[in-house]
PDB file of N, CA and C in Angstrom:
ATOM      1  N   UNK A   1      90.545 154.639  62.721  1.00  0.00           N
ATOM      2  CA  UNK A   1      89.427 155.420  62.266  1.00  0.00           C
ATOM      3  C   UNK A   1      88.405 154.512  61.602  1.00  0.00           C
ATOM      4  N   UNK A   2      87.205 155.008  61.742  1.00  0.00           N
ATOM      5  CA  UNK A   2      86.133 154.137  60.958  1.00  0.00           C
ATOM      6  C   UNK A   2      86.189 154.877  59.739  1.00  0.00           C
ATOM      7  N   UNK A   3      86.645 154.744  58.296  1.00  0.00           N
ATOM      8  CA  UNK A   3      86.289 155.063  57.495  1.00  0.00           C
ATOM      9  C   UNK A   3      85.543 154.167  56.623  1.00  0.00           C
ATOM     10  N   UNK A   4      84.535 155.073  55.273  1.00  0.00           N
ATOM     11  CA  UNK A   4      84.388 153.805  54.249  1.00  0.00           C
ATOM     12  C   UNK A   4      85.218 152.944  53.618  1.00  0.00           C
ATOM     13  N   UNK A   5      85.360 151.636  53.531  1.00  0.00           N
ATOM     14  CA  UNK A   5      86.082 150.978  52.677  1.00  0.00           C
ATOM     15  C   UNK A   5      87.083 151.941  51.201  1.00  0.00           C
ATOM     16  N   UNK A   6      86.105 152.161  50.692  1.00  0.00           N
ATOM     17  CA  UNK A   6      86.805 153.028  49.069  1.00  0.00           C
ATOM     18  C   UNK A   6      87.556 153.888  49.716  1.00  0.00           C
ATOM     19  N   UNK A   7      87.859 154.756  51.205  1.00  0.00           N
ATOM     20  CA  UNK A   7      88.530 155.205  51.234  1.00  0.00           C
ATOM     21  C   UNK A   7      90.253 155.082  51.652  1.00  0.00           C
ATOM     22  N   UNK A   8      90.292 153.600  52.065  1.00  0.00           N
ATOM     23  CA  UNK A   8      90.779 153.149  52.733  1.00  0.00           C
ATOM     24  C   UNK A   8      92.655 153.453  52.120  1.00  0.00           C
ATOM     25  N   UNK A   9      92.252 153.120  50.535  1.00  0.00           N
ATOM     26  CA  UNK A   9      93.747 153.376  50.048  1.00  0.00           C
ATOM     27  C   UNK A   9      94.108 154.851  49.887  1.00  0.00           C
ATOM     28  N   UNK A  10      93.513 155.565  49.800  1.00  0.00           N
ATOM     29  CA  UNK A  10      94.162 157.029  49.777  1.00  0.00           C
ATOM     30  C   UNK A  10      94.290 157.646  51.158  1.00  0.00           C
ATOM     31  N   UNK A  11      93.407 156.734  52.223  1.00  0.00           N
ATOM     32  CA  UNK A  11      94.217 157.067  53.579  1.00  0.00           C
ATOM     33  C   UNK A  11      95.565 156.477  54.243  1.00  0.00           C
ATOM     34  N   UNK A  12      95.637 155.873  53.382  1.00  0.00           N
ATOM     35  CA  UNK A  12      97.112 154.842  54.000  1.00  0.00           C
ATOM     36  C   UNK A  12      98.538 155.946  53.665  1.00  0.00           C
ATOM     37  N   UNK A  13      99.030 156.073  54.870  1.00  0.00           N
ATOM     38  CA  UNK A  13     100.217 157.086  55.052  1.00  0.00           C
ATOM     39  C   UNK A  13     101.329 156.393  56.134  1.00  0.00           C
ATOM     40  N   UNK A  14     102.335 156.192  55.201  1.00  0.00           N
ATOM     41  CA  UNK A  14     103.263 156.044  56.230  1.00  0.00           C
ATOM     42  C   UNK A  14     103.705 156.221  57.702  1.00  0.00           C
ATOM     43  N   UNK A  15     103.034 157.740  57.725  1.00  0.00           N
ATOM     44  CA  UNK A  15     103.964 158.007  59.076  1.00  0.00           C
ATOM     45  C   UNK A  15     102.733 157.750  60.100  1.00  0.00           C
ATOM     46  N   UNK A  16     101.242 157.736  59.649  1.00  0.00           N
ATOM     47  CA  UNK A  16     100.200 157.789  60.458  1.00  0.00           C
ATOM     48  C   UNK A  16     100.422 155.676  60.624  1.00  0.00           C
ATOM     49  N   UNK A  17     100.401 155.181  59.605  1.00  0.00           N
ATOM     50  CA  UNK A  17     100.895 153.406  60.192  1.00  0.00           C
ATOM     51  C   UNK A  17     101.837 153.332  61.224  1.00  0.00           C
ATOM     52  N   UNK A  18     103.064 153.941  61.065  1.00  0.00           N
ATOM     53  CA  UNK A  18     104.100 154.067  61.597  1.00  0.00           C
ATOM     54  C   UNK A  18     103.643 154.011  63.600  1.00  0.00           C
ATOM     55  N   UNK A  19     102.996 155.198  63.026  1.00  0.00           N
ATOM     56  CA  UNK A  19     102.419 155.485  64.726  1.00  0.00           C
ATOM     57  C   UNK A  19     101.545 154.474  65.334  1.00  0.00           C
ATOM     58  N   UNK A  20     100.443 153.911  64.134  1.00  0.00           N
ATOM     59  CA  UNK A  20      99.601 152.885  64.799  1.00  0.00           C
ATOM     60  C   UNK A  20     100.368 151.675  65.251  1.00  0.00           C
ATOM     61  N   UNK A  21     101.570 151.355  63.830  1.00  0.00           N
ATOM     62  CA  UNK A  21     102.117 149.983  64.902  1.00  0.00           C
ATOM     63  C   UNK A  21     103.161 150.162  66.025  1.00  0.00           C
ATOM     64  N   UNK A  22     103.226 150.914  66.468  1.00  0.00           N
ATOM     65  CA  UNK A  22     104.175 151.623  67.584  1.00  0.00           C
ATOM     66  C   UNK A  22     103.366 151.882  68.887  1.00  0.00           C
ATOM     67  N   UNK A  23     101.985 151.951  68.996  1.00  0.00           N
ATOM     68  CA  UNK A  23     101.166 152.466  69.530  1.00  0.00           C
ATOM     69  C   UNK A  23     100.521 150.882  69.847  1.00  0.00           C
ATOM     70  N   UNK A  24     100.342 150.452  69.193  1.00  0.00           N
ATOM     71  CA  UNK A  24      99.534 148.891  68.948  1.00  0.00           C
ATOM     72  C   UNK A  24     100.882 147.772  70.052  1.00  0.00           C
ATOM     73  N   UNK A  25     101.715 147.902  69.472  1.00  0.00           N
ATOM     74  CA  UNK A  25     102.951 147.079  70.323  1.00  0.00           C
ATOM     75  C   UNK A  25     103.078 147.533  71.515  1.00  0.00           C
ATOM     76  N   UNK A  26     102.623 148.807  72.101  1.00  0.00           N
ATOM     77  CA  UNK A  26     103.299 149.165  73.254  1.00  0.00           C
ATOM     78  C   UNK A  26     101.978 148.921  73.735  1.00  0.00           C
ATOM     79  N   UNK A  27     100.299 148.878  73.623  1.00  0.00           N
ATOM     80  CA  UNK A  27      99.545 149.055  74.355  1.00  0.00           C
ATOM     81  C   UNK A  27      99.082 147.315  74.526  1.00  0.00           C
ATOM     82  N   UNK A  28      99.692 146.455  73.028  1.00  0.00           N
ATOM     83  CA  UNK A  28      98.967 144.767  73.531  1.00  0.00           C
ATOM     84  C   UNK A  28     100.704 143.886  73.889  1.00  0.00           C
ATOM     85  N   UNK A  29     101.530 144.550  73.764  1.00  0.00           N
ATOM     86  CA  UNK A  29     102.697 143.992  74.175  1.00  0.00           C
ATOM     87  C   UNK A  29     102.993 142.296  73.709  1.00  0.00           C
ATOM     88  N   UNK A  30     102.630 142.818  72.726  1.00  0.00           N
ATOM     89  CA  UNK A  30     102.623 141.189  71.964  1.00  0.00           C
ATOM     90  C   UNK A  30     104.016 140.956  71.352  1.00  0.00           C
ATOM     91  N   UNK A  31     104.432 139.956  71.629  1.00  0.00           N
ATOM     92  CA  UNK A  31     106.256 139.929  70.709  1.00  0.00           C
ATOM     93  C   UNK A  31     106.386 140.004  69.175  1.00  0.00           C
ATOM     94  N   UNK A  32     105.269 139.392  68.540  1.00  0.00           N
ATOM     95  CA  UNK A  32     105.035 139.048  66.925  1.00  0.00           C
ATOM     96  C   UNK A  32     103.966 139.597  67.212  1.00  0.00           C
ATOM     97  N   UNK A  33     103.816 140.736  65.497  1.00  0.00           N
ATOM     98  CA  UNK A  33     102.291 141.074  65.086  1.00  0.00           C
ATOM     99  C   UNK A  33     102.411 140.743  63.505  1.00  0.00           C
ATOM    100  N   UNK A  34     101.933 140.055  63.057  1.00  0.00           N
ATOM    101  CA  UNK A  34     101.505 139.742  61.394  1.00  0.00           C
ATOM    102  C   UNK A  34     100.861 141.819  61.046  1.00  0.00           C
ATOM    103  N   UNK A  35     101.308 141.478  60.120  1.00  0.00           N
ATOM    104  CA  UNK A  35     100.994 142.917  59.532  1.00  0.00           C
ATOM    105  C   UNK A  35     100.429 142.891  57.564  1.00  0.00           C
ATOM    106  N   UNK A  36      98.806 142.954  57.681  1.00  0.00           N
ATOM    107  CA  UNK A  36      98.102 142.345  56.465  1.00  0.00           C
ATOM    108  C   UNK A  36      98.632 142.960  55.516  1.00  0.00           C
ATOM    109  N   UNK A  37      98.670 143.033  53.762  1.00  0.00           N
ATOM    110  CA  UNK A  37      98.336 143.868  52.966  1.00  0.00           C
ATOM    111  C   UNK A  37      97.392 143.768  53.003  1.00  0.00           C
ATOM    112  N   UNK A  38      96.714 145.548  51.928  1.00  0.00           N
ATOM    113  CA  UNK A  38      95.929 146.110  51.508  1.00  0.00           C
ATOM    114  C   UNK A  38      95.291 145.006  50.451  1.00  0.00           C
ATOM    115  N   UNK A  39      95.906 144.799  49.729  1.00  0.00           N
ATOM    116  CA  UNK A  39      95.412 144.248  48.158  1.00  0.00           C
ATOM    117  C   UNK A  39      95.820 142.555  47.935  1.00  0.00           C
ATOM    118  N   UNK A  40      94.552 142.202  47.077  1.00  0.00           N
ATOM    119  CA  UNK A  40      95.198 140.627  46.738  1.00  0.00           C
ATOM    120  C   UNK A  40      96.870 140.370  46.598  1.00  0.00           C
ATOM    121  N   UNK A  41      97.033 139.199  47.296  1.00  0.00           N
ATOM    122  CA  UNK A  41      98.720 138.970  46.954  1.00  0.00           C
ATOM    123  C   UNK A  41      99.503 140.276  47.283  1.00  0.00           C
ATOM    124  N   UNK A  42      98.978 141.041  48.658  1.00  0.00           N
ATOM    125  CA  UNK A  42      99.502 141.910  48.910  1.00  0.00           C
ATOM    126  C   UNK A  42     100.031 142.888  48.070  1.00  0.00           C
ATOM    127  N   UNK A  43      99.658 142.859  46.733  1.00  0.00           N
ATOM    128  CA  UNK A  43      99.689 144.197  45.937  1.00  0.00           C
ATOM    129  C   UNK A  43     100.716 143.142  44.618  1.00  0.00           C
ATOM    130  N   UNK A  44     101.186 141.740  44.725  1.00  0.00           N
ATOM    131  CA  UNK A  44     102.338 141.829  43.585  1.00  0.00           C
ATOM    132  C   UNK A  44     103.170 142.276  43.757  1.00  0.00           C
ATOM    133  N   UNK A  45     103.907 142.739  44.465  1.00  0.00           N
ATOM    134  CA  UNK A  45     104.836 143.766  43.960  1.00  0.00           C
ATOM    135  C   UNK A  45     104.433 144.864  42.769  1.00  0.00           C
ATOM    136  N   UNK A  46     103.562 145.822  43.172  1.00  0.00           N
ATOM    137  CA  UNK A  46     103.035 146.787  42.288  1.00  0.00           C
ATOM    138  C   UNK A  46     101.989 146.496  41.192  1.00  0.00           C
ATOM    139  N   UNK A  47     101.854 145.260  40.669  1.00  0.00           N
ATOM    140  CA  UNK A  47     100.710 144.908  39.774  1.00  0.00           C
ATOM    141  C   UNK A  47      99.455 145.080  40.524  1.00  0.00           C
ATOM    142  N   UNK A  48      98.603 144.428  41.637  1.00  0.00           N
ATOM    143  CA  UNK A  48      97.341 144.796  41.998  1.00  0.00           C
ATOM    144  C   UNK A  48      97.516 145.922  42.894  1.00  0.00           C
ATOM    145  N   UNK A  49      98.948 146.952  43.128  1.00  0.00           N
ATOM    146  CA  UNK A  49      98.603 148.171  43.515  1.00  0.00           C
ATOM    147  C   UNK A  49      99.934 148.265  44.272  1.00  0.00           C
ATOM    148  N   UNK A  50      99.781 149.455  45.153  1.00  0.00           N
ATOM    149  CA  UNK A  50     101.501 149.754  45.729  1.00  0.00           C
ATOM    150  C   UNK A  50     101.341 150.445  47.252  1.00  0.00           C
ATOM    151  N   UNK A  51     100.058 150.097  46.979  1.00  0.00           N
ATOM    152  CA  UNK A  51     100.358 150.489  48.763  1.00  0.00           C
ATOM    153  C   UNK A  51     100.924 149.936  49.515  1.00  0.00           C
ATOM    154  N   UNK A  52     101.286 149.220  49.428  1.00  0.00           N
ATOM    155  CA  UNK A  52     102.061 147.672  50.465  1.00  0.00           C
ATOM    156  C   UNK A  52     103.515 148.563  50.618  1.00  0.00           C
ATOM    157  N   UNK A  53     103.953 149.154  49.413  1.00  0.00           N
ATOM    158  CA  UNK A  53     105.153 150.100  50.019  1.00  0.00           C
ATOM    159  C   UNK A  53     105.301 150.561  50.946  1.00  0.00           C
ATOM    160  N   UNK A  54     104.376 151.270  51.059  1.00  0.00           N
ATOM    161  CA  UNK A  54     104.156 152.023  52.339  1.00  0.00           C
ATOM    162  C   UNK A  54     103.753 151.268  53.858  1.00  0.00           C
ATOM    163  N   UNK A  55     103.057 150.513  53.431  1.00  0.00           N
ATOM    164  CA  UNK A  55     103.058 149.403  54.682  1.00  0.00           C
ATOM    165  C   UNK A  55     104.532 148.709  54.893  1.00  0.00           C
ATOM    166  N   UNK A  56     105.184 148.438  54.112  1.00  0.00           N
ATOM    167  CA  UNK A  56     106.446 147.870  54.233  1.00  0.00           C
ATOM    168  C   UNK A  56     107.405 148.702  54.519  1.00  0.00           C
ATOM    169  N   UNK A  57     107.872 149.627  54.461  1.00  0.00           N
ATOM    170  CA  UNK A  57     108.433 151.202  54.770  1.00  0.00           C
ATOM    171  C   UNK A  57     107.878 151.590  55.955  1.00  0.00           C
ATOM    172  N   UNK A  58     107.105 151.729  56.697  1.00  0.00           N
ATOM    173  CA  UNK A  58     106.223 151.458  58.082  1.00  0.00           C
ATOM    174  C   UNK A  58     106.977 150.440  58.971  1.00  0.00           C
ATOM    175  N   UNK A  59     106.590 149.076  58.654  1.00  0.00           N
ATOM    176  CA  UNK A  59     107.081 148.102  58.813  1.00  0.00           C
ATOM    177  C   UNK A  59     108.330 148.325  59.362  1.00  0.00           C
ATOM    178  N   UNK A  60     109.702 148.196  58.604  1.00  0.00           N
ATOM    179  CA  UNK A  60     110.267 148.474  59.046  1.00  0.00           C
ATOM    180  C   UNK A  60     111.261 149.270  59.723  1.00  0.00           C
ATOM    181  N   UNK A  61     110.721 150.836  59.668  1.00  0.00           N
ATOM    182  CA  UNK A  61     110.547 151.615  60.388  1.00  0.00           C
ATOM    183  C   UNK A  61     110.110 151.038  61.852  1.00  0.00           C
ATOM    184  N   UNK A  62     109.002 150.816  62.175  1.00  0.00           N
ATOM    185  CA  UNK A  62     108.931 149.842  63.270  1.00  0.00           C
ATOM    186  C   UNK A  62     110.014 149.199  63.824  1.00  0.00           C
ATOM    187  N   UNK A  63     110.131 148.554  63.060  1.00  0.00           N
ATOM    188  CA  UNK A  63     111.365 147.575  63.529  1.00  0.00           C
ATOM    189  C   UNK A  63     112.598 148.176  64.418  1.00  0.00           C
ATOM    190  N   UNK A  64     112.839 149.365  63.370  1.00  0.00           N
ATOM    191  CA  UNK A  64     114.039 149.857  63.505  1.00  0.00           C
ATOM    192  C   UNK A  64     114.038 150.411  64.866  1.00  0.00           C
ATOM    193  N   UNK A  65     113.015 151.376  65.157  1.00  0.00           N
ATOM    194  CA  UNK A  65     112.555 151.986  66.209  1.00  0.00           C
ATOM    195  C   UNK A  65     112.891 150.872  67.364  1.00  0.00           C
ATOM    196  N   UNK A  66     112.124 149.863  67.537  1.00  0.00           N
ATOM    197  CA  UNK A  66     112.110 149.478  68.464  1.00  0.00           C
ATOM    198  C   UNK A  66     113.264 148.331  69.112  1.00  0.00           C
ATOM    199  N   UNK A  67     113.899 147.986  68.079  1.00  0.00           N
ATOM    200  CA  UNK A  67     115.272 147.351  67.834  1.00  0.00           C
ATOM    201  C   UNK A  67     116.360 148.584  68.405  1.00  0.00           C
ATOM    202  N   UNK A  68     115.959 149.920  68.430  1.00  0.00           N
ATOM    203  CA  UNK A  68     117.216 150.881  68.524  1.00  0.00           C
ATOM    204  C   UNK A  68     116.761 151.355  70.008  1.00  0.00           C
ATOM    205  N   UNK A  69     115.387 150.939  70.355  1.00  0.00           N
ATOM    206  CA  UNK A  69     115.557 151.749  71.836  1.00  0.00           C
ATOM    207  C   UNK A  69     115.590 151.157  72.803  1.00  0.00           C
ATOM    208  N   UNK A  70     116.095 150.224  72.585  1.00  0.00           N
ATOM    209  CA  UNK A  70     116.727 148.575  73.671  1.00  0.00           C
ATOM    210  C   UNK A  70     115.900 147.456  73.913  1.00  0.00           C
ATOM    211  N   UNK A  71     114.599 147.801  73.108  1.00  0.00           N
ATOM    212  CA  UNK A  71     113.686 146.364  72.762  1.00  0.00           C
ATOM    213  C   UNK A  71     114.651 145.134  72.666  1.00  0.00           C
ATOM    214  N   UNK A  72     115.933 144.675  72.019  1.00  0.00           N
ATOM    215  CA  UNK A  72     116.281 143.670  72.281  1.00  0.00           C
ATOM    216  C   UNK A  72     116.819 143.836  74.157  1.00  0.00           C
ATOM    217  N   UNK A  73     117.042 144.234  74.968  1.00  0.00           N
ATOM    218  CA  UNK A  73     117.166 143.876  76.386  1.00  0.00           C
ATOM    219  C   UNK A  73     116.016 142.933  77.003  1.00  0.00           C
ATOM    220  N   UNK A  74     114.990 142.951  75.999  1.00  0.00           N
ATOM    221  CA  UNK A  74     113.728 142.256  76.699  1.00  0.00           C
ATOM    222  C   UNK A  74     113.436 141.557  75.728  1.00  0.00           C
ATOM    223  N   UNK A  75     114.338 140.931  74.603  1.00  0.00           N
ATOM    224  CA  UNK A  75     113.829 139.967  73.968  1.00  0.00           C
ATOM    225  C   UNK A  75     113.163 140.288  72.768  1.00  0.00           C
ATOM    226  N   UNK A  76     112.723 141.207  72.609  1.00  0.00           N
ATOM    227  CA  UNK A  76     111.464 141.719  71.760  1.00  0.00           C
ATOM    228  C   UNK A  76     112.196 142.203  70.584  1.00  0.00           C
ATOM    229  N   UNK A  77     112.966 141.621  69.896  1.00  0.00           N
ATOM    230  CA  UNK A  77     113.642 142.677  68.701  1.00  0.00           C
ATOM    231  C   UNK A  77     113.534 141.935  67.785  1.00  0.00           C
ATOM    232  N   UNK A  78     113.248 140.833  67.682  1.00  0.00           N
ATOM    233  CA  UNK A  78     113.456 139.393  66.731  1.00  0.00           C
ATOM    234  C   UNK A  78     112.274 139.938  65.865  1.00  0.00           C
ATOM    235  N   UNK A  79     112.536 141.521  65.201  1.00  0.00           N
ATOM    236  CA  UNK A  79     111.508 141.194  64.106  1.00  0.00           C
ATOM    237  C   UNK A  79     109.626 141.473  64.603  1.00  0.00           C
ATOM    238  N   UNK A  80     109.707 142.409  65.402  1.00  0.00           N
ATOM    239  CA  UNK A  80     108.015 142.558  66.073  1.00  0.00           C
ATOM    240  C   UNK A  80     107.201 142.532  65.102  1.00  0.00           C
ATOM    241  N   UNK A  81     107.547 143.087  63.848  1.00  0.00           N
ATOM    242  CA  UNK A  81     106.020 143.111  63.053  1.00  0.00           C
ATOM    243  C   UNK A  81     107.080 142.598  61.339  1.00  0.00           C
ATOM    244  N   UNK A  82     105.788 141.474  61.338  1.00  0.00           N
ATOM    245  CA  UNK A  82     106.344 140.967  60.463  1.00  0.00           C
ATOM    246  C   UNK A  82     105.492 141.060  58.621  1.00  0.00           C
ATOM    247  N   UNK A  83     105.644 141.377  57.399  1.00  0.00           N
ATOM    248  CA  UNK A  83     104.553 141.650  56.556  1.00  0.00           C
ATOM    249  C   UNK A  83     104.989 142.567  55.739  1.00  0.00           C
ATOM    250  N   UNK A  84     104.157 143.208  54.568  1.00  0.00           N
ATOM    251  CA  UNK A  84     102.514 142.759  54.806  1.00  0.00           C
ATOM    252  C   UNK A  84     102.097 141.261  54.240  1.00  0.00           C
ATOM    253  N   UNK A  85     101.788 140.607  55.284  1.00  0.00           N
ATOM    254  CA  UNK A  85     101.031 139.539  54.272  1.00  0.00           C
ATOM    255  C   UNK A  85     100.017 138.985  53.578  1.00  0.00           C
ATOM    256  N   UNK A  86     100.169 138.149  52.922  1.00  0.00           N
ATOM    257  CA  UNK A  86      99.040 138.161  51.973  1.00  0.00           C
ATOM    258  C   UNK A  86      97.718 137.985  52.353  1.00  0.00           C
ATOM    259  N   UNK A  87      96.778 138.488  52.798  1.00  0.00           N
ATOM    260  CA  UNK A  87      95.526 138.653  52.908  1.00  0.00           C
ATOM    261  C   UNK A  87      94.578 137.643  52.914  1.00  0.00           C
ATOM    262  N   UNK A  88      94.680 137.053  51.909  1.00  0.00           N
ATOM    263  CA  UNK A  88      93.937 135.813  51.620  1.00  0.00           C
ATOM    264  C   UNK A  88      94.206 134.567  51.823  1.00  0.00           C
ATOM    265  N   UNK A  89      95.100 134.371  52.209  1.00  0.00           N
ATOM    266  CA  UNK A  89      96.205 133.280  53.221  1.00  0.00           C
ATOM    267  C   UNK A  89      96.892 133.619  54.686  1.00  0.00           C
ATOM    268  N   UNK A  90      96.246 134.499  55.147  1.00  0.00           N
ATOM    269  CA  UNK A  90      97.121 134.978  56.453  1.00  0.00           C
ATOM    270  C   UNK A  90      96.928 134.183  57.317  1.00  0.00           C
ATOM    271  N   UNK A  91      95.245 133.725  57.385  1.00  0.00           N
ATOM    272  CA  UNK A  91      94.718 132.660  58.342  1.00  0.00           C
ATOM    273  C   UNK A  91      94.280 131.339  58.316  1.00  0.00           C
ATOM    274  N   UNK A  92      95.093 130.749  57.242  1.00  0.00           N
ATOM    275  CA  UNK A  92      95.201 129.807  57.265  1.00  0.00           C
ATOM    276  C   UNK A  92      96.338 128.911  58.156  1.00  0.00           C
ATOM    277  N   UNK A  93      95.928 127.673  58.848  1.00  0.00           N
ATOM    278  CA  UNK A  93      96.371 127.050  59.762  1.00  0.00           C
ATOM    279  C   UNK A  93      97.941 127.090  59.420  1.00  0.00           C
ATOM    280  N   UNK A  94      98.622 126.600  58.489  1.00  0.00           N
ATOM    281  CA  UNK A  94     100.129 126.685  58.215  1.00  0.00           C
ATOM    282  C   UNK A  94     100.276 128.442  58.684  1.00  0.00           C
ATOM    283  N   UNK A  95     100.080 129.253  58.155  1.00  0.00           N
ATOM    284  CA  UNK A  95     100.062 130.673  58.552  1.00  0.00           C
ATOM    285  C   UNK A  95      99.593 130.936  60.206  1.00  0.00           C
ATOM    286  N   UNK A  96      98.730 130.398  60.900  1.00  0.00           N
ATOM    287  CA  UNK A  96      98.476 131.271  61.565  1.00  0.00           C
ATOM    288  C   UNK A  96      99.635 129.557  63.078  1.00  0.00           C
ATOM    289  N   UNK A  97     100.690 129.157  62.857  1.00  0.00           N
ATOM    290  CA  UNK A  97     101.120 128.218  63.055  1.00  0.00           C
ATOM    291  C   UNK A  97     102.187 129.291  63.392  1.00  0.00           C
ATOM    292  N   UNK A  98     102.759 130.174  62.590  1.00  0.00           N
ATOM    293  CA  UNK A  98     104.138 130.852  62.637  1.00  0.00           C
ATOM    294  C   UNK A  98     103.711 132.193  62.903  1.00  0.00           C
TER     295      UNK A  98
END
């Protein structure tokens, strides 16, 4: 969705991520997807915020999903979406290396 920025954290919902990275893997069929946080340092662990829970609860939900419906027969289970990571280091050369 195009929303405004400010709205961005009170739209973040588990089960609607859930669907995008499920939807995202099956339509670019990529083996690894980096998966950003929301917030500096991906939130702290709850100090600059907690949405990353929910991205991480997503996450691996993902995983699970696609690890359980025979994604490893084709290789693809090693972990498809990996995160959230930190934002402000994601693309840097050591980072964007792995």
């Amino acid at each position: 969705e195009h929303i405004p920025l400010s709205r961005v954290p009170e739209e973040i919902d588990e089960k609607r991520l859930l669907r995008f990275l499920l939807d995202f893997r099956r339509e670019t069929g990529a083996e690894r997807i980096a998966v950003l946080g929301l917030n500096p340092h991906a939130g702290d662990h709850g100090v600059l915020g907690d949405e990353e829970r929910m991205v991480e609860a997503a996450i691996e939900e993902a995983n699970r999903i696609l690890c359980k419906s025979g994604a490893a027969d084709y290789g693809l289970c090693g972990l498809p979406f990996v995160g959230p990571l930190v934002p402000d280091t994601a693309f840097t050369p050591h980072m964007r290396e792995n």
